[in-house]
Structure formats: C-alpha cells, structure tokens
Protein backbone atom coordinates (compact mmCIF):
# COMPACT_ATOMS: atom_id res chain seq x y z
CA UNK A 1 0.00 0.00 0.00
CA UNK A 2 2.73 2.33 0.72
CA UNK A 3 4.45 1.82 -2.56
CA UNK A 4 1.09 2.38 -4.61
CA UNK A 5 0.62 5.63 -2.56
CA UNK A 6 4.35 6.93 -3.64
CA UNK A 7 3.60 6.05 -7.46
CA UNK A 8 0.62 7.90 -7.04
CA UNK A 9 2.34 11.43 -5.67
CA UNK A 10 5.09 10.93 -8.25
CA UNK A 11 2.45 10.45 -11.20
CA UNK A 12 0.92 13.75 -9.97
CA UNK A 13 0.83 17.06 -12.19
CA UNK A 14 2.43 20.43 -10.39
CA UNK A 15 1.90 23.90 -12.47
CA UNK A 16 5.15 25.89 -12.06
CA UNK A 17 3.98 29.40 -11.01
CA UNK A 18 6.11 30.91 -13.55
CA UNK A 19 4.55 28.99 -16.20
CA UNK A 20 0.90 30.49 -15.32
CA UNK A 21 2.76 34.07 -14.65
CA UNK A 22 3.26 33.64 -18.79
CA UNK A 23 0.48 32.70 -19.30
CA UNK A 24 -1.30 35.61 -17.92
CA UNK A 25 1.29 38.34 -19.47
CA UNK A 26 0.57 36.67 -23.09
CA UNK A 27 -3.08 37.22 -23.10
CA UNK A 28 -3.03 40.48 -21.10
CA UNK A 29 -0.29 41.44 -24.61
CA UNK A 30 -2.84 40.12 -26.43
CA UNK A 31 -5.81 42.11 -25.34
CA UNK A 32 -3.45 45.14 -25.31
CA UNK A 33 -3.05 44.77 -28.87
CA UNK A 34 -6.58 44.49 -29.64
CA UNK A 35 -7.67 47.24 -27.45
CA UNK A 36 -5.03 49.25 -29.62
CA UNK A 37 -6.45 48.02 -33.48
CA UNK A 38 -9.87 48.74 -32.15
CA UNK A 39 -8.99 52.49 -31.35
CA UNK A 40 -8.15 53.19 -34.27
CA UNK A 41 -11.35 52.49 -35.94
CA UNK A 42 -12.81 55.25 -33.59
CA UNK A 43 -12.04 58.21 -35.46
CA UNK A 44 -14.67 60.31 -37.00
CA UNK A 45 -15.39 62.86 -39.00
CA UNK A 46 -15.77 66.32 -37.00
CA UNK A 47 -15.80 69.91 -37.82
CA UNK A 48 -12.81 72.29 -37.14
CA UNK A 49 -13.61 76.17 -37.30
CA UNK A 50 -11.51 77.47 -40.01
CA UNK A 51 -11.38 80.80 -37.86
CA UNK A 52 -12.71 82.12 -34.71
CA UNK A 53 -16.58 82.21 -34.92
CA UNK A 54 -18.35 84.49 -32.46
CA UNK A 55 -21.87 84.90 -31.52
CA UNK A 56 -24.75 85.68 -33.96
CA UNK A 57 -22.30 84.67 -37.10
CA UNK A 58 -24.51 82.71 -39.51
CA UNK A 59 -21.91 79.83 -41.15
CA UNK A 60 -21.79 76.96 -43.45
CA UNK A 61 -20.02 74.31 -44.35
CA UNK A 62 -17.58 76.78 -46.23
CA UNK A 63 -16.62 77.90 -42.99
CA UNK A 64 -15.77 74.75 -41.45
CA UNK A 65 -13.12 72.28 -42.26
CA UNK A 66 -13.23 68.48 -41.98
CA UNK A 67 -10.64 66.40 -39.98
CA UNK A 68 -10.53 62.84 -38.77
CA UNK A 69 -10.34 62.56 -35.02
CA UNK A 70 -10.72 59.02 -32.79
CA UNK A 71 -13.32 61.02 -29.96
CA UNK A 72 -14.83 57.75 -29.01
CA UNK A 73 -18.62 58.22 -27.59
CA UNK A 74 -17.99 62.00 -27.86
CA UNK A 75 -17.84 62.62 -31.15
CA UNK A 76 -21.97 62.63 -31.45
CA UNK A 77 -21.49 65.71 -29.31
CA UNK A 78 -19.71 67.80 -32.10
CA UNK A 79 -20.96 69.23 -35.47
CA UNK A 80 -20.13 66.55 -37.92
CA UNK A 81 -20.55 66.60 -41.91
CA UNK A 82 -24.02 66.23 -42.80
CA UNK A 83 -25.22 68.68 -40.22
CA UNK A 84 -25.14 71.76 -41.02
CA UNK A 85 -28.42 72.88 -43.39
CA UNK A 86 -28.40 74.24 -46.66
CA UNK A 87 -29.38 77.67 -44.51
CA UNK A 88 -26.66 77.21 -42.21
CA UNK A 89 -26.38 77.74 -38.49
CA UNK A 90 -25.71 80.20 -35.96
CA UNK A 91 -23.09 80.32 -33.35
CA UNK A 92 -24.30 80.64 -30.18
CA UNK A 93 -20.99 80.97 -28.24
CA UNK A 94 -17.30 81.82 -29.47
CA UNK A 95 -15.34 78.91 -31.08
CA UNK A 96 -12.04 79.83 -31.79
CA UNK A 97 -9.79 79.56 -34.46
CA UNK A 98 -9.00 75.12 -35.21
CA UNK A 99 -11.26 74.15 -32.04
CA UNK A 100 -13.46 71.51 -32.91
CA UNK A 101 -17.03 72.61 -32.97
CA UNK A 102 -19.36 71.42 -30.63
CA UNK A 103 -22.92 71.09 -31.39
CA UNK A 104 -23.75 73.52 -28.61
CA UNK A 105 -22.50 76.22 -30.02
CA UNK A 106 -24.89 76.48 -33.13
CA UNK A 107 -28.40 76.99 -33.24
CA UNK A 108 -31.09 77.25 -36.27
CA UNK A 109 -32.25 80.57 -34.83
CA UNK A 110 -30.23 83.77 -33.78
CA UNK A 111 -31.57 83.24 -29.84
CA UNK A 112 -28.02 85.60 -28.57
CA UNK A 113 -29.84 88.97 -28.44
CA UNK A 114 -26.99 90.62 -29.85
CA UNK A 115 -26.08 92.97 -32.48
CA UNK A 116 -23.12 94.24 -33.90
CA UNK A 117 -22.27 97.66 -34.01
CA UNK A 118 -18.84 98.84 -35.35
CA UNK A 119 -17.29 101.34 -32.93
CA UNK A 120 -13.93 103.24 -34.47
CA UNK A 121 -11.12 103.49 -32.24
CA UNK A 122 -9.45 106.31 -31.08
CA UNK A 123 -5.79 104.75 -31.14
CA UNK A 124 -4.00 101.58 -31.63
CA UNK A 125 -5.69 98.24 -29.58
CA UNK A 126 -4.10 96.19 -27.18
CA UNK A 127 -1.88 93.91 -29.40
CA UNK A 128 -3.87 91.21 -27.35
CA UNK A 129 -7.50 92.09 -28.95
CA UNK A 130 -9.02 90.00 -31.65
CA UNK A 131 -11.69 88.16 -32.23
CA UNK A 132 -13.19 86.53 -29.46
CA UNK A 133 -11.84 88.76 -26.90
CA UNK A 134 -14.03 90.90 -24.69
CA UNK A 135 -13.62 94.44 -24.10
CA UNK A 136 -15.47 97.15 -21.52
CA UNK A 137 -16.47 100.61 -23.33
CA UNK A 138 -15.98 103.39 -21.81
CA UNK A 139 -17.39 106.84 -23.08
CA UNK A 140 -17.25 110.30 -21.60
CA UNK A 141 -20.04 113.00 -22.91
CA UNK A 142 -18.33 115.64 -24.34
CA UNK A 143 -18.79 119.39 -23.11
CA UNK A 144 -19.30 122.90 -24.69
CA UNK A 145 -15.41 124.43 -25.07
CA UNK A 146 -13.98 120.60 -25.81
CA UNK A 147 -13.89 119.25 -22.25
CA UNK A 148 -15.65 115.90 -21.58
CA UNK A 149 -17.25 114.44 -18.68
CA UNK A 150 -15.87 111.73 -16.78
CA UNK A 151 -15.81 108.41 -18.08
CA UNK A 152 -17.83 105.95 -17.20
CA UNK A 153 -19.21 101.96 -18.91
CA UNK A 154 -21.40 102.15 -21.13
CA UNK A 155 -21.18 98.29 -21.89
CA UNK A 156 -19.31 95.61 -19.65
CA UNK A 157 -17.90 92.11 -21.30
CA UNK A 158 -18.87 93.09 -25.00
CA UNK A 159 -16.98 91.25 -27.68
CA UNK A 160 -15.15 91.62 -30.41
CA UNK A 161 -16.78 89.97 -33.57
CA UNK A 162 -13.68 91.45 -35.71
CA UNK A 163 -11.23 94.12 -36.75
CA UNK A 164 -11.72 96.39 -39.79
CA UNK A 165 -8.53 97.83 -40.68
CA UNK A 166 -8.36 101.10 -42.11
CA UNK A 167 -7.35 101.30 -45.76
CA UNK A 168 -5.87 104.27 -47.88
CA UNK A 169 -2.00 105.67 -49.11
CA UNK A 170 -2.08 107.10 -45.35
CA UNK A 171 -2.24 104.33 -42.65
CA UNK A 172 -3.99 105.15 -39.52
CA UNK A 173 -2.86 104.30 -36.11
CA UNK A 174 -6.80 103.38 -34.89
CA UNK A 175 -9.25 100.61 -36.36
CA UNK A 176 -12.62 100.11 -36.64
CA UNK A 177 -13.82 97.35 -33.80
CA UNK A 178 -17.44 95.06 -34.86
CA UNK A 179 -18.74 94.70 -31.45
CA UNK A 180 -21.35 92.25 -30.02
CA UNK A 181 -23.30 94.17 -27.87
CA UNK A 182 -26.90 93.37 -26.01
CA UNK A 183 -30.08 95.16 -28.03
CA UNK A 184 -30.86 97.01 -25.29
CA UNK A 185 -27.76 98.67 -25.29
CA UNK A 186 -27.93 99.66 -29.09
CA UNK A 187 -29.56 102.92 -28.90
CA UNK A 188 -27.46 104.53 -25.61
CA UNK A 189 -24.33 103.29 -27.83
CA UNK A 190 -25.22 104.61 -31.24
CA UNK A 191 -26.26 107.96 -29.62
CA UNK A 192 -22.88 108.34 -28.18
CA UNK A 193 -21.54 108.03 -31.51
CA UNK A 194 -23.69 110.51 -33.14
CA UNK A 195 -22.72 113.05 -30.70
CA UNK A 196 -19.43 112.50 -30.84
CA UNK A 197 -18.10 110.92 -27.20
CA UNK A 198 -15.24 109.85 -26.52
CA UNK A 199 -16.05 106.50 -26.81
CA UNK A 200 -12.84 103.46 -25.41
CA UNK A 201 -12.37 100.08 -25.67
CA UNK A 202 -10.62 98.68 -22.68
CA UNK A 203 -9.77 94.51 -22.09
CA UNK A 204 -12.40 93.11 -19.82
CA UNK A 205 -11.16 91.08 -16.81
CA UNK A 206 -11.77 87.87 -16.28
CA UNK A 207 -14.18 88.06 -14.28
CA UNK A 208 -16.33 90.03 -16.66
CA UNK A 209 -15.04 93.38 -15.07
C-alpha cells in the first residue's frame, strides 16, 4: 500500500507558477493589442472652425473644415458633416480659431440677443485684442469748449466679432472694432456716436469686469 501511494504522488501534475505568470502576461499582450487596433477604428469625422466664430455669425459648411479625429462616444457631441443645413447655423458661443465645434455652439435661430455695431477706435488696440476677446467701453459726454465728462461703462464684457482695418496711401494708427453688444444697449451706444463721445475700448477682466 505504501508503494502504490508513492507512485501515485510521483504520477501527480504540479503547475510551475512561472509557467501560469506567462500565461497571464501573453493574453493580457494580447488584449493590449486588440484594445489598440480597435482604437483606431474610432475616429470620426468632426468639424474644425476654419477661424474664430463668435456669436450671432450665420456659417456653413464653407466655414468649417473636416478632420478625422478618434473622440470615441464624444464625437456625437460635435458638429459633424451632414449637419449643417443648406441655410446654415448660428453660433451661439465663441469657437475659436482650429477648435473643434461642438454642437452647442450652433443653433437654427439667432436666440443671442446681440447685435453688432462697429465702434472706431481712437488709437492703436491692445496687441492682445481680436476676435473673441471681450472688451469694456468706456465713453465720456463731451462738453461745450472741448472738455468731456468723466468716463464711465457704457457696456461691460462686449466682444469683439472682428477688426476692420483702415485702408488708404495714409495708414492710420486706430481701427474700426465690430462689437457684439446686447439690443438694449444699441440705442445709448449709437447715440454716443452721433454726438461725438469719446467713446474706449478697454480689455475686460476675467471676471467680466
């Protein structure tokens, strides 16, 4: 009996534990590898904004480029091709210059209550203003005998839909700012420029002020 028993240990199958730790690294490679094939049939087609698009700007697909980009589930959540209607769209919020273009920021309607005024300058800009950026204007009444009135805001956190630079043999130092401004500020803002204010466009902090 104790002889059978000793056949039977030595007949007996033992797993060397670096034999399974192989095991386990092979198909953990091979999953890695898969995992890495299958990414790259996640790319999709998305929209890129050929330049910075601000608020109340109607656009089509002329204004938009295509480019292939693996976004996984969150591609549906940007403007793809296809989407944009033979009327076009209409940006809702700013989306700068080769930022993908999230369908968020377009609407069918023009819902921003805005309207863009163009405001000249009385000297050169901030070389930081462009597009995009928001500015504060300022504007002092002016008085009989040339004096003005102190300054105050006329408009907090408007922005800047573009630049219009001045043209002619003679270049001027100031430009001609398209500002988005609220509707309700239209009037008090056009009357300043009909009577001739000092009007100023100063960068907006952070914050808004």
């Amino acid at each position: 009996m104790a002889r059978r028993q000793e056949r039977g240990e030595r007949g007996s199958l033992r797993l060397d534990p670096r034999l399974i730790i192989g095991m386990v690294l092979i198909a953990g490679s091979t999953l890695g590898v898969w995992a890495l094939i299958s990414g790259l049939d996640d790319a999709a087609e998305v929209y890129v904004a050929r330049e910075t698009l601000t608020p109340g700007t109607r656009i089509d697909a002329g204004d938009l480029t295509s480019e292939s980009v693996r976004l996984g589930a969150s591609a549906s959540q940007y403007l793809a091709p296809g989407d944009v209607p033979e009327g076009g769209l209409v940006v809702t919020r700013t989306v700068q210059a080769g930022e993908l273009v999230p369908g968020s920021a377009v609407d069918q309607e023009d819902r921003t209550g805005l309207a863009t005024i163009v405001v000249p300058s009385r000297g050169p800009l901030p070389t930081e203003l462009a597009a995009g950026s928001s500015v504060d204007v300022w504007t002092a009444r002016q008085l009989e005998g040339g004096a003005y009135e102190p300054p105050a805001v006329l408009v907090s956190g408007a922005e800047i839909a573009g630049l219009v630079e001045s043209e002619g043999m003679v270049a001027s130092e100031s430009v001609s700012v398209e500002l988005l401004i609220p509707r309700e500020k239209v009037a008090a803002l056009l009357q300043a420029l009909a009577a001739g204010d000092a009007i100023d466009l100063v960068p907006a902090r952070a914050n808004g002020r």
